[in-house]
Protein backbone atom coordinates (compact mmCIF):
# COMPACT_ATOMS: atom_id res chain seq x y z
CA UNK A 1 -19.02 -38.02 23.62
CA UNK A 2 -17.41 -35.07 25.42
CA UNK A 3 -16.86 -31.28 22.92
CA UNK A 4 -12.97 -32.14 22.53
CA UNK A 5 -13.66 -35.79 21.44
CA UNK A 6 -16.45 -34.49 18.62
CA UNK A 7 -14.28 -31.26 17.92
CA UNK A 8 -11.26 -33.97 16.91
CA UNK A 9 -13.46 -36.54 15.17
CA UNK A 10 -15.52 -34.00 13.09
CA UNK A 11 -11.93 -31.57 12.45
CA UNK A 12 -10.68 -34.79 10.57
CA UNK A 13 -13.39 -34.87 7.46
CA UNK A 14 -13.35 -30.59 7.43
CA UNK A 15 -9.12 -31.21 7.12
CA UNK A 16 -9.18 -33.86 4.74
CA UNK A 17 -8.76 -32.55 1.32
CA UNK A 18 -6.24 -29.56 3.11
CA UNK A 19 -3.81 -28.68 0.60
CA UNK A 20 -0.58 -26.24 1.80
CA UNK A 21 1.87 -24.71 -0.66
CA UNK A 22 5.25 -25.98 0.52
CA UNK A 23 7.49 -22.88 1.15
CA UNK A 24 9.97 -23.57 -1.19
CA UNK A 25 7.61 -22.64 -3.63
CA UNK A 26 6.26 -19.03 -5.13
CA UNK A 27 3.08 -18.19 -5.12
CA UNK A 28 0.09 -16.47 -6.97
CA UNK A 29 -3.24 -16.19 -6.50
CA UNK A 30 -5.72 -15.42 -9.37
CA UNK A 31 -9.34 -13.78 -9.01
CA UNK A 32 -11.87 -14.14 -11.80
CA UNK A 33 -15.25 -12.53 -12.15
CA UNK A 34 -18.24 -15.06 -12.81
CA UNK A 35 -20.45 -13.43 -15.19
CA UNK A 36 -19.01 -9.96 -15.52
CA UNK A 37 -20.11 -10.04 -19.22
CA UNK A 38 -23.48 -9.70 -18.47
CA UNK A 39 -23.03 -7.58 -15.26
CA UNK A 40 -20.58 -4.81 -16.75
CA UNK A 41 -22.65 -4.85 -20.28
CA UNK A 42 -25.91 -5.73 -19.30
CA UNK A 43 -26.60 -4.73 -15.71
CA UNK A 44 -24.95 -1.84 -15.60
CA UNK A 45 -24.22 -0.78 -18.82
CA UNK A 46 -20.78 0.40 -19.03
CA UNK A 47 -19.09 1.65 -22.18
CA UNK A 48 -17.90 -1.15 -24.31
CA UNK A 49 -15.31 -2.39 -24.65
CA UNK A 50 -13.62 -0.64 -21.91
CA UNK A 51 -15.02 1.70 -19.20
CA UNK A 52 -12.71 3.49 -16.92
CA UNK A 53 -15.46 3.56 -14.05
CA UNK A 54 -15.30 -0.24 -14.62
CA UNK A 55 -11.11 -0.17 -14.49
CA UNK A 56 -11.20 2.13 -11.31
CA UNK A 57 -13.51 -0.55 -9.37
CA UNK A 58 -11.20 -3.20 -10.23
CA UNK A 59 -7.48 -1.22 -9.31
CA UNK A 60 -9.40 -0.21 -5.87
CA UNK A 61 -10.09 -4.17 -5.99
CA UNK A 62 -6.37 -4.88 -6.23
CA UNK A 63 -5.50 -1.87 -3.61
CA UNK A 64 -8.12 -3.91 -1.24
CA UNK A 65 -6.83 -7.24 -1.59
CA UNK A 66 -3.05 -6.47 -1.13
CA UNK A 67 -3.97 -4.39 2.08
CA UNK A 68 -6.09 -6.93 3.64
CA UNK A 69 -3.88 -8.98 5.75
CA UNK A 70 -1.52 -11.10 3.53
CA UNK A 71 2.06 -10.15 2.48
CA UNK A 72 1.72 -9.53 -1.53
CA UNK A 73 4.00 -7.57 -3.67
CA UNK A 74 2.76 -7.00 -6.97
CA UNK A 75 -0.84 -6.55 -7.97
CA UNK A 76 -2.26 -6.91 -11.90
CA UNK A 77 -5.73 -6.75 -13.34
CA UNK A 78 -6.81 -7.24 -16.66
CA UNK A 79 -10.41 -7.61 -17.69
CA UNK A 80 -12.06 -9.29 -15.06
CA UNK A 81 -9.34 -10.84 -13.18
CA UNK A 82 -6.95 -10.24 -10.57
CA UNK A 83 -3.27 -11.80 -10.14
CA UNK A 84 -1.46 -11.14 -6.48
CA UNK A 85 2.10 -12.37 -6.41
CA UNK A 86 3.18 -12.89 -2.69
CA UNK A 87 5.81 -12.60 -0.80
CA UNK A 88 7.82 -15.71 -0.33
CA UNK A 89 7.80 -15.20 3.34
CA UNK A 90 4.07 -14.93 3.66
CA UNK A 91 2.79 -17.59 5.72
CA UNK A 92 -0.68 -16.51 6.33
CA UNK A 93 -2.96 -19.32 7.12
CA UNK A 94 -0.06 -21.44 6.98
CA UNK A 95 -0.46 -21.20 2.94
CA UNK A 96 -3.66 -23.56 3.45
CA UNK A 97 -4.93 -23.18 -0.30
CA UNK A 98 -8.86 -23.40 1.04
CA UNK A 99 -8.38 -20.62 3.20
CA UNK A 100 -6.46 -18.08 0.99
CA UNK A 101 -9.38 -18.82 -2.12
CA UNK A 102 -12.11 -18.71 0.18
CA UNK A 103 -10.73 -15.08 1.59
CA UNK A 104 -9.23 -13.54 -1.03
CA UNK A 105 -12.61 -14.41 -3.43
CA UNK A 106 -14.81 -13.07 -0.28
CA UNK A 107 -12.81 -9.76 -0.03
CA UNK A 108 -12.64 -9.01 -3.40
CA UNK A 109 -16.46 -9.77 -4.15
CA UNK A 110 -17.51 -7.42 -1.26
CA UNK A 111 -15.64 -4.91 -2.40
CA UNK A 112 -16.30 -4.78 -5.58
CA UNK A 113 -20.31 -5.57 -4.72
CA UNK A 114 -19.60 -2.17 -2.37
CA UNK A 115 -18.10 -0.23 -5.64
CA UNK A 116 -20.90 -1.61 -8.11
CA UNK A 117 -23.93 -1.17 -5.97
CA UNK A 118 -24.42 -4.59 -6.98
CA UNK A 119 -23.69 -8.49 -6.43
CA UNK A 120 -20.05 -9.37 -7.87
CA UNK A 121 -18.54 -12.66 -8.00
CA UNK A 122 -15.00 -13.64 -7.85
CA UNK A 123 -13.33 -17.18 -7.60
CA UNK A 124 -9.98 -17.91 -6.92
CA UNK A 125 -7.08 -20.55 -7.36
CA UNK A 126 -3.84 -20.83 -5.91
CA UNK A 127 -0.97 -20.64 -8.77
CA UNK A 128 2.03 -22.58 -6.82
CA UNK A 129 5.22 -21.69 -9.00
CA UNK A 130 8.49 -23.87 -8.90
CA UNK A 131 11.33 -21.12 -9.48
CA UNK A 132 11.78 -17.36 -10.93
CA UNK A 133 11.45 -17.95 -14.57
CA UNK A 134 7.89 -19.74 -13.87
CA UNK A 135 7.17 -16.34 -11.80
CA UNK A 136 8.04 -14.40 -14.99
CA UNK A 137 6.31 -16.50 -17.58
CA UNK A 138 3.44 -16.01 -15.10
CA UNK A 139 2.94 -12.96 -15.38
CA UNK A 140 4.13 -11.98 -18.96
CA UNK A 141 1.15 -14.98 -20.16
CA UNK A 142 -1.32 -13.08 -18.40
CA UNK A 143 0.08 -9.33 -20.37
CA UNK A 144 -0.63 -11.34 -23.22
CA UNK A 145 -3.79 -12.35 -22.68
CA UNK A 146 -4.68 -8.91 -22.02
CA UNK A 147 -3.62 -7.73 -25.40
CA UNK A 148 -5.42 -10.85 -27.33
CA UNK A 149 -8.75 -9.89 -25.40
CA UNK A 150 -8.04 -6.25 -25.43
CA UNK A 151 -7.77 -6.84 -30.32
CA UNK A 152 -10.40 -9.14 -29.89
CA UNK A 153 -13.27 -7.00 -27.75
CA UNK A 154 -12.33 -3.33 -29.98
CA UNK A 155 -13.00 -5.61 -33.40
CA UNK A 156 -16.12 -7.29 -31.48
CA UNK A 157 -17.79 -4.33 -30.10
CA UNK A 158 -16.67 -2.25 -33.59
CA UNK A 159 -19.21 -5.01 -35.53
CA UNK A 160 -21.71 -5.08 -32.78
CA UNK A 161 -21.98 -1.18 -33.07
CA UNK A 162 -22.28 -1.80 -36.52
CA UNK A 163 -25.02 -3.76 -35.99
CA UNK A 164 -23.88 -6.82 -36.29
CA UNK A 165 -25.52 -9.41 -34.04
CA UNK A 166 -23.77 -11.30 -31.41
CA UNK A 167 -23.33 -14.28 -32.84
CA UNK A 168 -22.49 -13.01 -36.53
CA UNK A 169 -19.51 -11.08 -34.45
CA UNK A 170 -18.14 -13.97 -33.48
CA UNK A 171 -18.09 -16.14 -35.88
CA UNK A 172 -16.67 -13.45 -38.25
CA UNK A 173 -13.57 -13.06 -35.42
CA UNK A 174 -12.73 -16.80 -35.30
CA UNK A 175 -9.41 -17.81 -36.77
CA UNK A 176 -8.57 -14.54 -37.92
CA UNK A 177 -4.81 -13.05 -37.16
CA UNK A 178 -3.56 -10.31 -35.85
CA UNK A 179 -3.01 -8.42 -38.06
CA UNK A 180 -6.14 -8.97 -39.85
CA UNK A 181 -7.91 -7.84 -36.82
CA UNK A 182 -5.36 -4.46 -37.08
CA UNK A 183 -6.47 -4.15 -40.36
CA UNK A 184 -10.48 -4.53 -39.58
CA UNK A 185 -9.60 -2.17 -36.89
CA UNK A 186 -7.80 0.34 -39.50
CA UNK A 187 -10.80 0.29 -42.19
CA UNK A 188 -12.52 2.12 -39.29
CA UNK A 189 -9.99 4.99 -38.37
CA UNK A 190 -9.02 2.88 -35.22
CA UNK A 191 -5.03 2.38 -34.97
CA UNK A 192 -4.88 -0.79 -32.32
CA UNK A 193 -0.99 0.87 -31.37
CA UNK A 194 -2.42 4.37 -30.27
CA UNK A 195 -5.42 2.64 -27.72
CA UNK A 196 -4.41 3.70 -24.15
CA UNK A 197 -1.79 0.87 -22.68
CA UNK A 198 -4.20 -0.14 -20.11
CA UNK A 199 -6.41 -1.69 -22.45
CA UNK A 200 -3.62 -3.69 -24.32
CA UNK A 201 -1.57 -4.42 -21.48
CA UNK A 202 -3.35 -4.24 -18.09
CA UNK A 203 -2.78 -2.07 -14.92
CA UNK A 204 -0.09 -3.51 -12.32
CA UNK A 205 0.36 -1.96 -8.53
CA UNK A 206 3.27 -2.22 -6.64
CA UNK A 207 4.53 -0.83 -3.26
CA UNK A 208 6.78 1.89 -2.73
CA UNK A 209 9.22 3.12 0.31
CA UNK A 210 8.64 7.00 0.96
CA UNK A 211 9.38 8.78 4.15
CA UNK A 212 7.11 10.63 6.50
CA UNK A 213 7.62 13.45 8.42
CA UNK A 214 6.89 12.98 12.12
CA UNK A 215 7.13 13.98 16.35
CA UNK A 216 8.62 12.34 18.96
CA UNK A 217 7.32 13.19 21.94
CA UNK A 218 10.27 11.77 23.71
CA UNK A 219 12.93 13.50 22.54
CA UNK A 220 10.39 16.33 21.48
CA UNK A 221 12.01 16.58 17.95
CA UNK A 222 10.73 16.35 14.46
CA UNK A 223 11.76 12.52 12.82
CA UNK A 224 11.12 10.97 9.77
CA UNK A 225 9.66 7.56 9.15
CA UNK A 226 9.70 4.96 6.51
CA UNK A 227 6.24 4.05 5.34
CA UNK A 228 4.70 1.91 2.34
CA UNK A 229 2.37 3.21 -0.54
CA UNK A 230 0.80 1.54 -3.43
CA UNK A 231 1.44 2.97 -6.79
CA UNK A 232 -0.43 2.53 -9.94
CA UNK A 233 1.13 1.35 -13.08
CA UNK A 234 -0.86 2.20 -16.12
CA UNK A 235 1.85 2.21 -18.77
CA UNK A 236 3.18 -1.05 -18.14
CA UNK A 237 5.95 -2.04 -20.10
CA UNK A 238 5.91 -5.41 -22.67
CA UNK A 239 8.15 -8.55 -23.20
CA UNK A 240 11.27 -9.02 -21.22
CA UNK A 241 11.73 -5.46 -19.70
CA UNK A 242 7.71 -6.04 -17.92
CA UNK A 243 9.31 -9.74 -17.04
CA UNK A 244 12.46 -8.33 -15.46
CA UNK A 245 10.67 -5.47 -13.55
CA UNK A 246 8.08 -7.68 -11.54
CA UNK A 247 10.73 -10.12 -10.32
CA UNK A 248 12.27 -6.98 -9.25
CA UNK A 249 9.89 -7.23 -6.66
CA UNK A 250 11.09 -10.35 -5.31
CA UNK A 251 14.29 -9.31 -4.77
């Protein structure tokens, strides 16, 4: 059996759970960290609940991942995890779901391993979304999950400091509302509402048009030139003004 008869025979088993997103659809792709709990905590011992060294590694994550070779628009990290919305022109890797996981969850864990000084972990899963409003609930379920984890690690790591044990936290935090958790929070001199925004809502980055000043050697006169930044968003807005502004993006 000649290369180009093996190369076709073996290319059919690699190929055979391929899975493209049609491009009628939107799409997002979502990064979690395996086993940040114990790194960030543990390992290497960052503040708790929240540790802006911690947050910085993460946004320069997000910077990373939307400059390395696919067309994304909006950026958002909360916690441990990542959410790119793309471009619905992007086309890179023929939007072969394998590929953009395996990429996107390599970039961002050698990055962030680069950052740390350690071994991170990220996995990844396509998000294929039917229409705008799916594109919006997206993103406005993920703000709220960052404000339920956000309440629920300040009460945690209030009892732990308190020296209450792991488990005794827990259990004291299940099925308890909000505002109970406010209150618990309140009894301490903590007021939830006056926590910097990042914690409750997450940090988003987005590009931005600006122009540059530059030469042409040509016509040996000074021109300016449109060029793209990303800009960090740490006072995200809530509800149906944070929906409206990231399908902005899409416009």
């Amino acid at each position: 059996m000649n290369f180009d008869e093996l190369d076709n025979k073996m290319r059919r088993f690699e190929q055979s759970l391929d899975q493209m997103i049609w491009p009628e659809l939107y799409l997002v792709a979502r990064l979690d960290g395996r086993n940040f709990t114990k790194l960030t905590k543990e390992v290497c011992q960052f503040e708790a609940p929240f540790d802006t060294r911690f947050r910085d590694a993460m946004v320069g994550t997000v910077r990373h991942l939307m400059e390395c070779g696919f067309r994304t628009v909006y950026g958002y990290t909360e916690s441990d995890e990542i959410s790119l919305l793309f471009h619905p022109e992007d086309n890179t890797f023929g939007r072969k779901t394998r590929k953009i996981n395996s990429v996107l969850a390599g970039e961002a864990s050698a990055y962030l391993s680069l950052q740390l000084g350690l071994p991170a972990c990220f996995d990844c899963r396509v998000v294929p979304l039917p229409n705008l409003e799916c594109v919006g609930d997206y993103f406005a379920w993920r703000q709220e999950d960052a404000h339920r984890n956000s309440l629920n690690a300040h009460c945690y790591w209030m009892l732990r400091k308190k020296g209450i044990s792991p488990r005794q936290a827990t259990k004291e935090l299940e099925g308890k509302t909000i505002s109970w958790k406010n209150d618990l929070l309140f009894s301490e001199h903590i007021n939830y509402n006056d926590l910097p925004a990042w914690q409750k809502r997450g940090v988003g980055l987005y590009y931005v048009v600006y122009e540059k000043e530059g030469y042409n050697p040509i016509s040996e006169q000074k021109v300016l030139t449109a060029r793209n930044r990303i800009e960090t968003d740490m006072e995200l807005q809530v509800g149906e003004a944070y929906r409206e502004w990231v399908l902005r993006f899409l416009a």
